[in-house]
N, C-alpha and C. Protein backbone atom coordinates (compact mmCIF):
# COMPACT_ATOMS: atom_id res chain seq x y z
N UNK A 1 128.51 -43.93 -16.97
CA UNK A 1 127.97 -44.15 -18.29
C UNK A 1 126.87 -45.21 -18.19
N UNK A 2 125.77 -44.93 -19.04
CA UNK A 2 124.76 -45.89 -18.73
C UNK A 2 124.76 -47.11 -20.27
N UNK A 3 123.85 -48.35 -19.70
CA UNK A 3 123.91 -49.31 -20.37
C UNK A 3 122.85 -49.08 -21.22
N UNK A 4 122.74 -49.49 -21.98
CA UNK A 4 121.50 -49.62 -23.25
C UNK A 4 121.00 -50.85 -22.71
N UNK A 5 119.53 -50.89 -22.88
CA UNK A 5 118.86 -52.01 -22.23
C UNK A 5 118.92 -52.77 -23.86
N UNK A 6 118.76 -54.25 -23.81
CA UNK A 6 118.14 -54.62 -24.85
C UNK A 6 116.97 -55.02 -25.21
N UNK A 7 117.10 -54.76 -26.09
CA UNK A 7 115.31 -55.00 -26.94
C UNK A 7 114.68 -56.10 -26.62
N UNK A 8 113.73 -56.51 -26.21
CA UNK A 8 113.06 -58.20 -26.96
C UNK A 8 112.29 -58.13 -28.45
N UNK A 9 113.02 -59.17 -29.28
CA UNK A 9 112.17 -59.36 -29.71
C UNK A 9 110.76 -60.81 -29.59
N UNK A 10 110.11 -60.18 -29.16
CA UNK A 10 108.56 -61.20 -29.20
C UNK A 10 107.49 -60.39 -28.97
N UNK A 11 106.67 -61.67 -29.14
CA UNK A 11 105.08 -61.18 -29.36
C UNK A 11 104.60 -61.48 -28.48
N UNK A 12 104.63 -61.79 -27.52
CA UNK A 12 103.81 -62.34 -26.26
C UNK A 12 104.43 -61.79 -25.11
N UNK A 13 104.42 -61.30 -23.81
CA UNK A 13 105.45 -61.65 -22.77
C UNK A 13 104.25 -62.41 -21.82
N UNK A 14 104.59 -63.46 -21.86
CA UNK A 14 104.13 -64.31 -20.67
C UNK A 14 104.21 -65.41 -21.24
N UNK A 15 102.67 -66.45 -21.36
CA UNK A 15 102.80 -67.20 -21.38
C UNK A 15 102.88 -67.84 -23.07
N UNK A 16 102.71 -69.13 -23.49
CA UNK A 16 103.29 -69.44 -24.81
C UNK A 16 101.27 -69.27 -25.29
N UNK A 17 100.76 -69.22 -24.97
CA UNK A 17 99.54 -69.45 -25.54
C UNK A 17 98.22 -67.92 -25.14
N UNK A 18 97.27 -68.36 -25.75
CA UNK A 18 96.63 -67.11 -25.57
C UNK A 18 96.04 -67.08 -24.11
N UNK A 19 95.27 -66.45 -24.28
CA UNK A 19 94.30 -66.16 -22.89
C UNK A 19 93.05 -67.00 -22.98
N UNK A 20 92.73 -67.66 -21.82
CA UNK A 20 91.24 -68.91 -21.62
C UNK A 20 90.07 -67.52 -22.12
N UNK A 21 88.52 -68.26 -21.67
CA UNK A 21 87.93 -67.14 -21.54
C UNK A 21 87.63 -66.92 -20.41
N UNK A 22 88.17 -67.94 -19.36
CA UNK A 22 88.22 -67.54 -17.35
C UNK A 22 89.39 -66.57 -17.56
N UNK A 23 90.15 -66.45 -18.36
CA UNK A 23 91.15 -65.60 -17.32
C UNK A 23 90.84 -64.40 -17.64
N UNK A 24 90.10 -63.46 -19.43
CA UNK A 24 89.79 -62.91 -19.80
C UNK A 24 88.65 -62.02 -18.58
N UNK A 25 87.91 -63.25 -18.55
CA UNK A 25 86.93 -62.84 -17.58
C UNK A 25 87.25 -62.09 -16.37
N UNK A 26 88.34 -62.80 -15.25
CA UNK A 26 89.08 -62.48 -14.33
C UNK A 26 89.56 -60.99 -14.57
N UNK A 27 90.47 -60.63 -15.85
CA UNK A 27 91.11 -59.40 -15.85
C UNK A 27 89.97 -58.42 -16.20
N UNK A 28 88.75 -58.60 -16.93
CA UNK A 28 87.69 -57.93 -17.06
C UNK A 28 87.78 -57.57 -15.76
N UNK A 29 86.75 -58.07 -14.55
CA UNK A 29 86.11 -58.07 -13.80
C UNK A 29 87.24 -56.97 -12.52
N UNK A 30 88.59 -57.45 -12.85
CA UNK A 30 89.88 -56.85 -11.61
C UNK A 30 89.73 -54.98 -12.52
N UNK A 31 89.73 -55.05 -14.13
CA UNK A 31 89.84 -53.40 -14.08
C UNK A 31 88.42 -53.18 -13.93
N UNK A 32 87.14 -53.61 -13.55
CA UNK A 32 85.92 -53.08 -13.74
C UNK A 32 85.82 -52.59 -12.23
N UNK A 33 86.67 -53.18 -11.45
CA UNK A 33 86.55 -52.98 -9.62
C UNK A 33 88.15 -51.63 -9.74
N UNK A 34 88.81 -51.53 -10.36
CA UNK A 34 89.73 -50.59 -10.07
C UNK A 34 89.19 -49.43 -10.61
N UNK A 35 88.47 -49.82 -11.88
CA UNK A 35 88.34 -48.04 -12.22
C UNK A 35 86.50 -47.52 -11.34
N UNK A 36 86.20 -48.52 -10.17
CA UNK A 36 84.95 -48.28 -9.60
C UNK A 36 85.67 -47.81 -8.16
N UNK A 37 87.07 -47.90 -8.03
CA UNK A 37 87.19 -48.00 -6.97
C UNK A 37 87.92 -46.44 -7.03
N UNK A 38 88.41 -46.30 -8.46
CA UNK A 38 89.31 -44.70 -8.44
C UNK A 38 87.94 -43.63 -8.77
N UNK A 39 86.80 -44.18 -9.25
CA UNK A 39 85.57 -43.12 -9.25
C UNK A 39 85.18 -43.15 -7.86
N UNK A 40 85.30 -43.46 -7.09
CA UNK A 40 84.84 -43.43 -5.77
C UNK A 40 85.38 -42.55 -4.90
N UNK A 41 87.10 -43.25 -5.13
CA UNK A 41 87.75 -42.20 -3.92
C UNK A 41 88.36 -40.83 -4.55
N UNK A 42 88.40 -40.35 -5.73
CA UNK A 42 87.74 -39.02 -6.61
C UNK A 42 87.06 -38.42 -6.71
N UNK A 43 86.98 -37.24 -5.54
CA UNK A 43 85.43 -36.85 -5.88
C UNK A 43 85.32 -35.46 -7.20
N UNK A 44 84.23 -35.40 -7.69
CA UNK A 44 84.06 -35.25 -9.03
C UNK A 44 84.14 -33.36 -8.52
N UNK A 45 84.82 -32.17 -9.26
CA UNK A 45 84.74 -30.92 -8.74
C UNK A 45 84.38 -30.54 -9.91
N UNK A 46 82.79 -30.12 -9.74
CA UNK A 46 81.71 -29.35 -10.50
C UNK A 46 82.46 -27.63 -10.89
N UNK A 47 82.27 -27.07 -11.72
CA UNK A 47 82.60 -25.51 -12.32
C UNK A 47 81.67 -25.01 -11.16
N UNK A 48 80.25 -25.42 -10.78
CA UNK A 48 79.61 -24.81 -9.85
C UNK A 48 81.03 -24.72 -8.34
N UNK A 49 81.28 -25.76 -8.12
CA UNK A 49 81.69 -25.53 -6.55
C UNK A 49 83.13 -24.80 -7.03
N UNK A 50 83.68 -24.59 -8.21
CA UNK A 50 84.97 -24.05 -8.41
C UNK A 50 84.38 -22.57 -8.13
N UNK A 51 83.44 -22.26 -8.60
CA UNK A 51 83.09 -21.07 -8.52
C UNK A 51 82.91 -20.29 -7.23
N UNK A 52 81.95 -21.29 -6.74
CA UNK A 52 82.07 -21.07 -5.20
C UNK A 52 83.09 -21.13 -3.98
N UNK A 53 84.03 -22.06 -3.91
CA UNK A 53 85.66 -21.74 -3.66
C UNK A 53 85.99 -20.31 -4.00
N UNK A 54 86.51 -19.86 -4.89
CA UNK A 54 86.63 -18.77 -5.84
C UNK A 54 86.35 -17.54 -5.23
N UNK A 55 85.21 -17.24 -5.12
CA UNK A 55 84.25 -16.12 -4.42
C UNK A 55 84.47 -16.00 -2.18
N UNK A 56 84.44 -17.12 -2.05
CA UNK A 56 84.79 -17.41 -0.67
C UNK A 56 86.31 -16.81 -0.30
């Protein structure tokens, strides 16, 4: 039989205060390099080359 997790209630999980504008900056800058880094190793498959697969 499984347990029921419990709820939290709050508004924050971390720290008691908001975010600087360094750290803002920081988490900017970490997803601007992850989603450069998942367009990269994704390569993009055009309807042209589906087509061509396809026929081959």
């Amino acid at each position: 039989m499984k347990n029921k997790a419990k709820e939290l209630d709050v508004d924050f999980i971390g720290g008691q205060g908001s975010l600087t504008k360094e750290e803002q900056q920081k988490i900017s800058e970490y997803i601007k390099t992850q989603k450069q880094q998942q367009t990269k190793t994704r390569p993009r498959v055009t309807k042209k080359l589906q087509r061509k697969k396809a026929l081959v």
